[in-house]
C-alpha atoms as a PDB file:
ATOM      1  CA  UNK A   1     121.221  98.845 102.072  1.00  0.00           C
ATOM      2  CA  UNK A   2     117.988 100.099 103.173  1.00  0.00           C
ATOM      3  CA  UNK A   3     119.405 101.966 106.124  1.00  0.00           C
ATOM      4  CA  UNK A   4     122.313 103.431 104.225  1.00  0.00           C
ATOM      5  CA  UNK A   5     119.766 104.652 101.754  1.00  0.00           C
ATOM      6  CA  UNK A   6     117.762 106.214 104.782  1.00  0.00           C
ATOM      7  CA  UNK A   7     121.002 107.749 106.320  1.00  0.00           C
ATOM      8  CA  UNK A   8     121.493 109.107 102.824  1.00  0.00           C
ATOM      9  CA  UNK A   9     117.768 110.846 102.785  1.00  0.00           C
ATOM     10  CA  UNK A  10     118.432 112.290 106.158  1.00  0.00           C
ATOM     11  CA  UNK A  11     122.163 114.105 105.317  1.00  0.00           C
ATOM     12  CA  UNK A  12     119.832 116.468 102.967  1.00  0.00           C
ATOM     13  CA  UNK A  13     118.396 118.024 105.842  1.00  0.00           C
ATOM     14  CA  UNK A  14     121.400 119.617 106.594  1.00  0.00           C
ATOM     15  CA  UNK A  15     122.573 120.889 103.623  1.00  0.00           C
ATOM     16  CA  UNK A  16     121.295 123.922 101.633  1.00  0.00           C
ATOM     17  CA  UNK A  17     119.341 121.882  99.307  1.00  0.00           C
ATOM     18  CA  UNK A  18     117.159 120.371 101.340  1.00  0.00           C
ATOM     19  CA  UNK A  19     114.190 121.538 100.118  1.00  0.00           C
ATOM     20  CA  UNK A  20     114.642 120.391  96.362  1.00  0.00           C
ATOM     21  CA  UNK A  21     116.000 117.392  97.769  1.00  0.00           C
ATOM     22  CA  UNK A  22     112.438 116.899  99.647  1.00  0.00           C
ATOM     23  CA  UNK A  23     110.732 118.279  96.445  1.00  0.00           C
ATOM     24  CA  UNK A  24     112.765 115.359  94.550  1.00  0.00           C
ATOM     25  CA  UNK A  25     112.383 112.890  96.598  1.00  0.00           C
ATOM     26  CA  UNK A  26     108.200 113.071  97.174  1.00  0.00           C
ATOM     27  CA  UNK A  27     107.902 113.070  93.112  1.00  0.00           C
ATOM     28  CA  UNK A  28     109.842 110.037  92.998  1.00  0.00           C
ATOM     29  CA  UNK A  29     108.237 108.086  95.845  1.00  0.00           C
ATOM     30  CA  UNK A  30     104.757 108.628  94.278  1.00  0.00           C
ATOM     31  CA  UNK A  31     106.022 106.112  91.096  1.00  0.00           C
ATOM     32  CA  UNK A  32     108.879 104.599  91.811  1.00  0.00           C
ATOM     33  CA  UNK A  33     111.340 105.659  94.974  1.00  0.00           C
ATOM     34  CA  UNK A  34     111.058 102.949  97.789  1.00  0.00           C
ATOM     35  CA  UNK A  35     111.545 105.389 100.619  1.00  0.00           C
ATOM     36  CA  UNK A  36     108.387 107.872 101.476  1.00  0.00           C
ATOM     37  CA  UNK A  37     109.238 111.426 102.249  1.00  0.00           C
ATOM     38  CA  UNK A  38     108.030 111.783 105.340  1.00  0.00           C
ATOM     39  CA  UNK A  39     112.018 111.032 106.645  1.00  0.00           C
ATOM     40  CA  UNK A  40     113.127 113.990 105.177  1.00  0.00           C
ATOM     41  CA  UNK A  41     109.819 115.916 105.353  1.00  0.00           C
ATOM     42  CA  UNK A  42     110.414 115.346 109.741  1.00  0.00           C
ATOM     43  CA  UNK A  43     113.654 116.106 109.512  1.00  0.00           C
ATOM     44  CA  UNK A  44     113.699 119.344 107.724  1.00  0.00           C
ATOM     45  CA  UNK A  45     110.528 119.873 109.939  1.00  0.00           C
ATOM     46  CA  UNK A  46     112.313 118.916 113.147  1.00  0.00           C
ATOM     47  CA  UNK A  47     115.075 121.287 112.020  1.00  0.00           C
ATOM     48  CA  UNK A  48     113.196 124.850 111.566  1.00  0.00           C
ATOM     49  CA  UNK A  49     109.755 123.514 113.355  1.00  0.00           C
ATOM     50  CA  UNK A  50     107.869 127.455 111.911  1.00  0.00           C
ATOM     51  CA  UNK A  51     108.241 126.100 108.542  1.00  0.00           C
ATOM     52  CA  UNK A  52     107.152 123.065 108.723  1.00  0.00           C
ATOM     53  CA  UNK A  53     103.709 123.817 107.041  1.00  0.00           C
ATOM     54  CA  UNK A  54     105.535 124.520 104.270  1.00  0.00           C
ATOM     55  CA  UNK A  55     107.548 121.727 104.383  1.00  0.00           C
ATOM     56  CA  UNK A  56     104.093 119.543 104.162  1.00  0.00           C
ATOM     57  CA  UNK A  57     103.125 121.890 100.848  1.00  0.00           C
ATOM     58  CA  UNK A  58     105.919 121.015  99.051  1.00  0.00           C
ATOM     59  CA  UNK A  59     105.559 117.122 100.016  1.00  0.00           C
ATOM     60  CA  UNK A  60     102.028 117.616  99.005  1.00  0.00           C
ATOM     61  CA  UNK A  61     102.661 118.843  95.832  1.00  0.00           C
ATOM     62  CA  UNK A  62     105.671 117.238  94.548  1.00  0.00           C
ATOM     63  CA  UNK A  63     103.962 113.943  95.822  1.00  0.00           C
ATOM     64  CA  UNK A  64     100.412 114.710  93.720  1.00  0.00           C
ATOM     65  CA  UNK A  65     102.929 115.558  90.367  1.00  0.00           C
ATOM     66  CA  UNK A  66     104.750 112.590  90.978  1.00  0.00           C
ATOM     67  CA  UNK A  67     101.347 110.797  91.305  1.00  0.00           C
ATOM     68  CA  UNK A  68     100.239 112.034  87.787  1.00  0.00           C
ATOM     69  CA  UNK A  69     103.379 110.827  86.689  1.00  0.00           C
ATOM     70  CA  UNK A  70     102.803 107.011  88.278  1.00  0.00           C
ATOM     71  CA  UNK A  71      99.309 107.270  86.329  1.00  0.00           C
ATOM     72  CA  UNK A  72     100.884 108.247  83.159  1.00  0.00           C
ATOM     73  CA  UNK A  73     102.983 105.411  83.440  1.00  0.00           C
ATOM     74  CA  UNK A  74     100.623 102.870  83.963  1.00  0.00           C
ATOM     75  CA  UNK A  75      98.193 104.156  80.962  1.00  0.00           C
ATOM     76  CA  UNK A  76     101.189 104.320  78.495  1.00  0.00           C
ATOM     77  CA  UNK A  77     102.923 101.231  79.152  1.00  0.00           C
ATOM     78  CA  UNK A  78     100.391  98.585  80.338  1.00  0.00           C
ATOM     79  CA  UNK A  79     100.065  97.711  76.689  1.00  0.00           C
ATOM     80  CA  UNK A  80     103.496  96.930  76.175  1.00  0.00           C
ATOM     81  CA  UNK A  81     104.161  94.455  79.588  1.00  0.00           C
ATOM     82  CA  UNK A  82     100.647  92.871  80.024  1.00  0.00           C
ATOM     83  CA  UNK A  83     101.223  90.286  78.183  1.00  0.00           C
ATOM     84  CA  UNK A  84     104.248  89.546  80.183  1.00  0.00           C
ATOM     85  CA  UNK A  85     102.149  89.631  83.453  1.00  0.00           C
ATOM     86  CA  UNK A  86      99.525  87.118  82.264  1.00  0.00           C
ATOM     87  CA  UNK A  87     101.866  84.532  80.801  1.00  0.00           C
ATOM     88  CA  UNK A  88     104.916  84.993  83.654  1.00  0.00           C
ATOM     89  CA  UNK A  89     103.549  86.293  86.660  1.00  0.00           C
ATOM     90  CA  UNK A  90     101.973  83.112  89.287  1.00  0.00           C
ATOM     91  CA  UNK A  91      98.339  83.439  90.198  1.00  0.00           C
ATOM     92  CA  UNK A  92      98.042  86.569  87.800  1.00  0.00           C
ATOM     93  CA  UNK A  93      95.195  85.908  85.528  1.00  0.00           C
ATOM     94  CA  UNK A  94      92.760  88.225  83.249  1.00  0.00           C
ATOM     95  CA  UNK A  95      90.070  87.287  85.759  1.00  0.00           C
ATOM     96  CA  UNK A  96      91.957  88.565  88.422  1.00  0.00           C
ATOM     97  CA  UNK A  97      92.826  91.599  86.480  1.00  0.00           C
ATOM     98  CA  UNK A  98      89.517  92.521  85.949  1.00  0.00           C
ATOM     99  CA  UNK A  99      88.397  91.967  89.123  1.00  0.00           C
ATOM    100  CA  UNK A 100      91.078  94.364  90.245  1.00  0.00           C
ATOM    101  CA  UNK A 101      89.941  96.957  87.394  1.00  0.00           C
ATOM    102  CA  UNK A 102      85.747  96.584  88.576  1.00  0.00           C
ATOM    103  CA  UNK A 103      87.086  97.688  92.280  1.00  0.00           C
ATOM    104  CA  UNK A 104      88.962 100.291  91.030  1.00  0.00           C
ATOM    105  CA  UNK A 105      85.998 101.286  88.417  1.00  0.00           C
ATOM    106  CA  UNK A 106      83.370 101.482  91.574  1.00  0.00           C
ATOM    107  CA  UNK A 107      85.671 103.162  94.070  1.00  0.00           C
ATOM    108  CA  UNK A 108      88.306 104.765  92.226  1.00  0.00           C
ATOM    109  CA  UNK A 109      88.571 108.017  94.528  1.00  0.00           C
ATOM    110  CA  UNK A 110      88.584 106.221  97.773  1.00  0.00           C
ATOM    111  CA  UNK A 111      91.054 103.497  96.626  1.00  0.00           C
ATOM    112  CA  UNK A 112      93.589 106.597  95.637  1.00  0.00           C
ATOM    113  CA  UNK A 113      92.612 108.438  98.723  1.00  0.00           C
ATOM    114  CA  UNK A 114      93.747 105.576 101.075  1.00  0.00           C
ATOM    115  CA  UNK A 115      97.023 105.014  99.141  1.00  0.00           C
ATOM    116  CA  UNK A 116      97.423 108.352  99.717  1.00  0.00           C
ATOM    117  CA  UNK A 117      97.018 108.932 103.414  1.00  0.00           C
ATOM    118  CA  UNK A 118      98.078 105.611 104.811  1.00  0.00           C
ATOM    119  CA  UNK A 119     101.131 103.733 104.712  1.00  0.00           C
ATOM    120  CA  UNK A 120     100.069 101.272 101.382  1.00  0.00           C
ATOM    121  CA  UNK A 121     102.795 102.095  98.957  1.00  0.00           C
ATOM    122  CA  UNK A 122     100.955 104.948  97.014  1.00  0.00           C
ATOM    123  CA  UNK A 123     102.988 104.560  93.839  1.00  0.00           C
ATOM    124  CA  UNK A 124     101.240 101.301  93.229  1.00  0.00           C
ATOM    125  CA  UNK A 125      98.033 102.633  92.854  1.00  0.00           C
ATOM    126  CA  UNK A 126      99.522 105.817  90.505  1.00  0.00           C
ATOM    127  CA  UNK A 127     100.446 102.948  87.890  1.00  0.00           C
ATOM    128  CA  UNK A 128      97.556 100.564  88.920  1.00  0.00           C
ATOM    129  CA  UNK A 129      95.129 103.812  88.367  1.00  0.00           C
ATOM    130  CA  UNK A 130      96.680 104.466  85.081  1.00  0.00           C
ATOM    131  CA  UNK A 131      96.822 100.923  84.079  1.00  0.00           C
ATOM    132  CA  UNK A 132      92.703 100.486  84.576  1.00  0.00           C
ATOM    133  CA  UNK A 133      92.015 104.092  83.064  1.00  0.00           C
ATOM    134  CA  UNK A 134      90.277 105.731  85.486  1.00  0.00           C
ATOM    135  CA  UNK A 135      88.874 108.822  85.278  1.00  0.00           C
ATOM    136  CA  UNK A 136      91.979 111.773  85.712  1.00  0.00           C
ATOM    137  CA  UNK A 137      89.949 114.022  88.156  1.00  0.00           C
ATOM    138  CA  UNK A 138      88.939 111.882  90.563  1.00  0.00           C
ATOM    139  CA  UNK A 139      92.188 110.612  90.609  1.00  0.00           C
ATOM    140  CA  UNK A 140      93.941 113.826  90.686  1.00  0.00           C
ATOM    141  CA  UNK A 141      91.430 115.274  93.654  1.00  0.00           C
ATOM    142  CA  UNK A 142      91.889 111.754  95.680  1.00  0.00           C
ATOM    143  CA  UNK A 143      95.658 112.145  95.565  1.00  0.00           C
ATOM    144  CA  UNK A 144      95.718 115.468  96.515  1.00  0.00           C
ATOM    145  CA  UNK A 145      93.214 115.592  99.393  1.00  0.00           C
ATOM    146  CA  UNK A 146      94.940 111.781 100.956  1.00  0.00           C
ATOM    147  CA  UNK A 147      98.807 113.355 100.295  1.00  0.00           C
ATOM    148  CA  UNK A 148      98.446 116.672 101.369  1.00  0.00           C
ATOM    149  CA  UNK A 149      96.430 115.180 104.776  1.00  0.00           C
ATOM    150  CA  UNK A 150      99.194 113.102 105.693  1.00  0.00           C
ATOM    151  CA  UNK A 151     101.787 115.409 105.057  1.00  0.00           C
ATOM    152  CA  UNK A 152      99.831 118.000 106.795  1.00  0.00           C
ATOM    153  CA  UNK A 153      99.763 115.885 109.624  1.00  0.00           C
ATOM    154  CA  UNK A 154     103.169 115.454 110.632  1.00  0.00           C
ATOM    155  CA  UNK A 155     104.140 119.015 109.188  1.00  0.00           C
ATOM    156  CA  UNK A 156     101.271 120.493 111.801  1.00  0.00           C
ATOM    157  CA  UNK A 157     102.278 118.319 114.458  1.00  0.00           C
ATOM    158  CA  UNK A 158     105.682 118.993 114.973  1.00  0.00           C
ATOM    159  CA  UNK A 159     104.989 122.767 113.761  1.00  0.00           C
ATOM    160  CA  UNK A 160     102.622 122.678 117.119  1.00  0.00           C
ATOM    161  CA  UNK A 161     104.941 120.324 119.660  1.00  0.00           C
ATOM    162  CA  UNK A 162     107.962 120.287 117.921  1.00  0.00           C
ATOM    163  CA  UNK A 163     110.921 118.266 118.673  1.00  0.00           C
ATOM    164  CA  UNK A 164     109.321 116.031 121.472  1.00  0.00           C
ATOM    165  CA  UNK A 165     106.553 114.770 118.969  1.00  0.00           C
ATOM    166  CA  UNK A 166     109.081 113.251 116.967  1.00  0.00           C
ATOM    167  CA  UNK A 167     109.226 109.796 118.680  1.00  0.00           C
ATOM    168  CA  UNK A 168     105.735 110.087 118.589  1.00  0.00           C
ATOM    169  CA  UNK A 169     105.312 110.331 115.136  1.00  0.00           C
ATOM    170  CA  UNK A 170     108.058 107.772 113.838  1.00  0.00           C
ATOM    171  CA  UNK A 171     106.156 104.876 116.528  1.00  0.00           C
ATOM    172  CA  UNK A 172     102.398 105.547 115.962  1.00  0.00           C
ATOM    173  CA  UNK A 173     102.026 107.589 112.152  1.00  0.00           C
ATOM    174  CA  UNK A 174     101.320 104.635 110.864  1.00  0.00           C
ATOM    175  CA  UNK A 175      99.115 103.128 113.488  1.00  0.00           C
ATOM    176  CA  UNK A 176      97.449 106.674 113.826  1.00  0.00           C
ATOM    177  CA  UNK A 177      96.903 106.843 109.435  1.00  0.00           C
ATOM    178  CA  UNK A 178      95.409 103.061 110.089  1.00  0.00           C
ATOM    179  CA  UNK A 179      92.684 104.276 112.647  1.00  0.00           C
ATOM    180  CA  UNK A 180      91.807 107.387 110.837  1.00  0.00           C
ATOM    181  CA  UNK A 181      91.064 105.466 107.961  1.00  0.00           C
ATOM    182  CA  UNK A 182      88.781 102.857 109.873  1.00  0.00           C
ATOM    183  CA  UNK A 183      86.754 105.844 111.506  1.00  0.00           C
ATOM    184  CA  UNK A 184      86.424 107.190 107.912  1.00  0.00           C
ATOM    185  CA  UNK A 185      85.004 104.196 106.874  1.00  0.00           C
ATOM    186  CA  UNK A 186      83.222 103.791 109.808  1.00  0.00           C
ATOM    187  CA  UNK A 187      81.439 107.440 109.428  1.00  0.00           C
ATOM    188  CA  UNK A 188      80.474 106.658 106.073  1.00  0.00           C
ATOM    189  CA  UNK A 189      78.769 103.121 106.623  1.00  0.00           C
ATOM    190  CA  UNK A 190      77.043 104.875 109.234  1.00  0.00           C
ATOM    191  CA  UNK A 191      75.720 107.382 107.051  1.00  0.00           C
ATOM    192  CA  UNK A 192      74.874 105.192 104.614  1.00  0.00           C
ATOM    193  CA  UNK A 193      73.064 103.081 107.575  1.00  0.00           C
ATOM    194  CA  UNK A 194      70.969 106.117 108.944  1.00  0.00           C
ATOM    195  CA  UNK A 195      70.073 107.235 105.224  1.00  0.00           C
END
């Protein structure tokens, strides 16, 4: 199923309506869609390599609008299902939850920021963001700088090497988002060290 779904994503890229289809289809991954964009967003890429910045801009901000929408989500209808959670879900207590909600209270911006850039399925921290009530500009700043950085990334990769980078790309984004991050966090312990 998953790989008819993919085959599905891809068939946009040649048609005429690829772009909305990529506009579509990075709103709806950011709170709900299983599939990230980045498929399409290569493939359209891959396809007409000189605009493939703009390719990553319209990722970027479809992604970041569908983001608000994940957070809207999650403020309007924890109400409604947490009771649900806490009596139905294993292991899922209010302990846990507000454990969950102090992490995302002390590092809300960097939490949102990694969902954004690496491969952690971003649309679960829209809701969860929404759900704990954090602050809307933080949020809003984290999501844009970590979406339009990955997008960025494989838009200004293939818009510099084009079709060869491709392989590269679908084996090591992932990997390559993953190490990134840990020099991020790296640099800033360090800083924090020295200071």
């Amino acid at each position: 199923m998953l790989k008819r779904l993919y085959d599905w994503i891809l068939h946009w890229a040649s048609t005429p309506y690829g772009v909305p289809a990529l506009f579509a289809m990075s709103f709806a991954e950011s709170s709900f869609f299983p599939v990230p964009p980045d498929v399409l967003l290569m493939a359209l890429a891959l396809g007409r390599p000189k605009r493939s910045l703009y390719y990553a801009f319209i990722c970027s901000i479809a992604s970041v609008l569908g983001g608000v929408l994940g957070y809207f989500i999650g403020a309007a209808l924890w109400d409604m299902v947490s009771a649900y959670f806490f009596s139905y879900i294993p292991g899922f207590t209010p302990e846990r939850f507000g454990a969950v909600q102090a992490l995302f209270e002390k590092y809300n911006f960097w939490i949102v920021f990694f969902a954004g850039f690496t491969p952690i399925p971003y649309k679960v921290f829209t809701i969860g963001a929404g759900v704990f009530h954090i602050a809307f500009a933080p949020f809003f700043a984290a999501s844009l700088v970590g979406r339009s950085l990955r997008f960025f990334a494989v838009g200004g990769l293939i818009y510099c090497f084009g079709a060869p980078v491709r392989s590269f790309i679908d084996r090591y984004l992932n990997w390559l988002a993953w190490a990134l991050m840990l020099l991020l966090v790296a640099g800033f312990w360090l800083i924090k060290v020295v200071m």
